[in-house]
Protein backbone atom coordinates (compact mmCIF):
# COMPACT_ATOMS: atom_id res chain seq x y z
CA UNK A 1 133.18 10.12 11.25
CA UNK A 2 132.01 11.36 14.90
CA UNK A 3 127.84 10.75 14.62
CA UNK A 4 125.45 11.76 17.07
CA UNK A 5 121.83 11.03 17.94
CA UNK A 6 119.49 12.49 20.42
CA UNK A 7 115.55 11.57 21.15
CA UNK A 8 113.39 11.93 24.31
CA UNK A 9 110.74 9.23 24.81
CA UNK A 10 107.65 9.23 27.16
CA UNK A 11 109.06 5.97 28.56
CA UNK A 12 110.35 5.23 32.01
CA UNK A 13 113.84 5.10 32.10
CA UNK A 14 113.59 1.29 33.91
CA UNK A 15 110.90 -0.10 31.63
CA UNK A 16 113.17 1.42 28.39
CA UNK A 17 116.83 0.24 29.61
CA UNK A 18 114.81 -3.31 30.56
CA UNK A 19 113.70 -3.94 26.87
CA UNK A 20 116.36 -2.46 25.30
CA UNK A 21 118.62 -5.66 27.60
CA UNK A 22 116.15 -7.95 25.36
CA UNK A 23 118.41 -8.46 22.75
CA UNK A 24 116.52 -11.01 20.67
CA UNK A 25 113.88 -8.43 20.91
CA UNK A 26 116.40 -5.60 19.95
CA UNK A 27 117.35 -8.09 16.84
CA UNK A 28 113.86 -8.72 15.97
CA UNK A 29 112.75 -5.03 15.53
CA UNK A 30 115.66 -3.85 13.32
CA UNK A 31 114.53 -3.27 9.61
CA UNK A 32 116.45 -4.57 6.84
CA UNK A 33 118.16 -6.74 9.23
CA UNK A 34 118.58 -10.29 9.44
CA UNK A 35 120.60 -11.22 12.76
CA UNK A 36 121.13 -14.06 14.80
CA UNK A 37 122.57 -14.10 18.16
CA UNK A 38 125.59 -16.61 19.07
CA UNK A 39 126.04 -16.11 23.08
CA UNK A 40 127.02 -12.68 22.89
CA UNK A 41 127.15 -12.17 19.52
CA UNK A 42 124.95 -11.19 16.55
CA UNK A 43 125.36 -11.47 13.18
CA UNK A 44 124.12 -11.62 9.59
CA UNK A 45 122.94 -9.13 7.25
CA UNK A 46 121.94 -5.06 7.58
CA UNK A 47 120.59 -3.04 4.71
CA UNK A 48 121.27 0.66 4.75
CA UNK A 49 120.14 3.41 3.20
CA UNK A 50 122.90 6.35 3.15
CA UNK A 51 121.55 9.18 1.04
CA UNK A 52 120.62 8.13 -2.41
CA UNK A 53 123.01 4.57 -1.98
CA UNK A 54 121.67 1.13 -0.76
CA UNK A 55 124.19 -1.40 1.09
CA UNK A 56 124.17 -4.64 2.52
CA UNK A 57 126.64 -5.47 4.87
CA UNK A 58 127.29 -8.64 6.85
CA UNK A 59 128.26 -7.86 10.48
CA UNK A 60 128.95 -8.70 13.21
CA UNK A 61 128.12 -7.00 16.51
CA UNK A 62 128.55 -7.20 20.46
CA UNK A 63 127.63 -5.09 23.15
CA UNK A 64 129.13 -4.11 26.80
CA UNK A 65 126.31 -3.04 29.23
CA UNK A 66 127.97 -0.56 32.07
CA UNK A 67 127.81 -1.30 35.42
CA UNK A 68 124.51 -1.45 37.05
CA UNK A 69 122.79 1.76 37.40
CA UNK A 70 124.27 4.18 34.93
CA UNK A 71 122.28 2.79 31.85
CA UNK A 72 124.97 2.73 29.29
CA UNK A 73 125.92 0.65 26.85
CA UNK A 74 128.94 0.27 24.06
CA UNK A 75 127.92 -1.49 20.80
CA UNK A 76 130.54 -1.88 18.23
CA UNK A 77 129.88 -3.21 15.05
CA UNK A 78 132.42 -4.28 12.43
CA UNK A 79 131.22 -5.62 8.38
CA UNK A 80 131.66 -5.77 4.93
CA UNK A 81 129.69 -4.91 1.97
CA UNK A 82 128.22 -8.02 0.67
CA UNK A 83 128.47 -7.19 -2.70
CA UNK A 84 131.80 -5.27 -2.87
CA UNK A 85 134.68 -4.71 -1.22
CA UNK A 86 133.81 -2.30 1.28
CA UNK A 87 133.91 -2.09 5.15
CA UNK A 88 131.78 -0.90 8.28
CA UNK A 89 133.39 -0.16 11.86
CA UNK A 90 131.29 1.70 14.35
CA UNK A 91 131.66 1.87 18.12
CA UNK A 92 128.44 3.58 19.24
CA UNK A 93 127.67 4.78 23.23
CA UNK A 94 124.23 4.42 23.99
CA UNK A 95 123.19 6.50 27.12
CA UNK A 96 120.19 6.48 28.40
CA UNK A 97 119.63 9.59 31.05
CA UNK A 98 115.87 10.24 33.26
CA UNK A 99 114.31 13.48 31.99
CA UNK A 100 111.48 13.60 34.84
CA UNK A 101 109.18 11.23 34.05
CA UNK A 102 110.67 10.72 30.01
CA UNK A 103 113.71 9.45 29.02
CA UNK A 104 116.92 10.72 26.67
CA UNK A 105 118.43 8.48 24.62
CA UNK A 106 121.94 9.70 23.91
CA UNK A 107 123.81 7.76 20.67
CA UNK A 108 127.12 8.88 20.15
CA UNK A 109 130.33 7.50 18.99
CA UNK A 110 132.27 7.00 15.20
CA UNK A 111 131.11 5.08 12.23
CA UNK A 112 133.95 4.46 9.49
CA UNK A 113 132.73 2.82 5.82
CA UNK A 114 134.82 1.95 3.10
CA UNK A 115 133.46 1.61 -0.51
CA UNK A 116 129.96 2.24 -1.21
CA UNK A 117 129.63 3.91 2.40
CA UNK A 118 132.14 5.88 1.78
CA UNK A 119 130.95 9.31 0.98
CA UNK A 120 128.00 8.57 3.40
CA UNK A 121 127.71 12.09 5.25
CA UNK A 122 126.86 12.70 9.13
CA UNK A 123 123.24 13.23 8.62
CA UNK A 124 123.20 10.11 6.23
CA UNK A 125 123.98 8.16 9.47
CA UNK A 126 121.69 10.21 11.81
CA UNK A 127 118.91 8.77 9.55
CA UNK A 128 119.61 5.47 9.82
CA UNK A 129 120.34 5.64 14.06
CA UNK A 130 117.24 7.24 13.93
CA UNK A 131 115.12 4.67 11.78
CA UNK A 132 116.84 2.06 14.48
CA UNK A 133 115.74 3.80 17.66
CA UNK A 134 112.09 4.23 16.59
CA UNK A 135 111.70 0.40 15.41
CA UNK A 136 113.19 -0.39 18.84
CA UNK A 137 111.01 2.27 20.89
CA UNK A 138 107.85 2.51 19.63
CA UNK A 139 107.62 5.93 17.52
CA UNK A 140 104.22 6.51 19.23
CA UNK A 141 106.76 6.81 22.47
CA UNK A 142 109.31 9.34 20.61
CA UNK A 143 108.80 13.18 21.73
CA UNK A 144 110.63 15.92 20.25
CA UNK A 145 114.29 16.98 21.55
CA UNK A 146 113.94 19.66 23.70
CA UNK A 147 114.88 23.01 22.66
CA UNK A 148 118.85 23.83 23.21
């Protein structure tokens, strides 16, 4: 399933992409996670809400930062339910782009879930990016999307 997320923060784009490279920091803020990092891997546990169902899945994640200067990054996350037999795959871009003195963060990419994440639909999945983003970047830093 294609998923997309959009937010503007009142952040510098240098002081956001900086913390957002602190990946033990990254790991630390996620709720209902339990990660560890291995080099450049993390793994461990991730509890999701999607719509009215609760899953656990063990993961396992990496990421690719772009070159220098564009502020991108590819994460791609692969799991299975830990109490079932179903599976997470995700390969997410995260862009971040200077909006004067704010900054867009730009989450796009596709999410596939077997079993109990199944029937999980697109805004389902916006929800949780979105809990993510603000327990990374403070939600006193979010600002609304700017009007299309």
């Amino acid at each position: 399933m294609q998923v997309s997320y959009d937010v503007v923060v009142t952040q510098p784009i240098d002081a956001l992409w900086q913390s957002l490279c602190d990946v033990d920091g990254v790991i630390a803020a996620l709720p209902g996670a339990a990660l560890a990092r291995d080099g450049d891997t993390v793994s461990g546990s991730l509890k999701c809400k999607l719509g009215s169902t609760q899953v656990t899945y063990r993961v396992t994640a990496t990421a690719e930062a772009s070159e220098p200067g564009f502020r991108t990054a590819v994460v791609t996350v692969k799991g299975e339910e830990a109490r079932g037999s179903g599976t997470l795959s995700a390969v997410l871009t995260v862009a971040l782009r200077a909006a004067d003195a704010d900054t867009s963060i730009e989450i796009s990419g596709d999410i596939d879930a077997t079993g109990r994440g199944e029937n999980a639909d697109e805004q389902a999945w916006q929800r949780l990016l979105k809990l993510q983003v603000n327990a990374v970047v403070p939600p006193v830093a979010a600002a609304p999307p700017p009007e299309p």
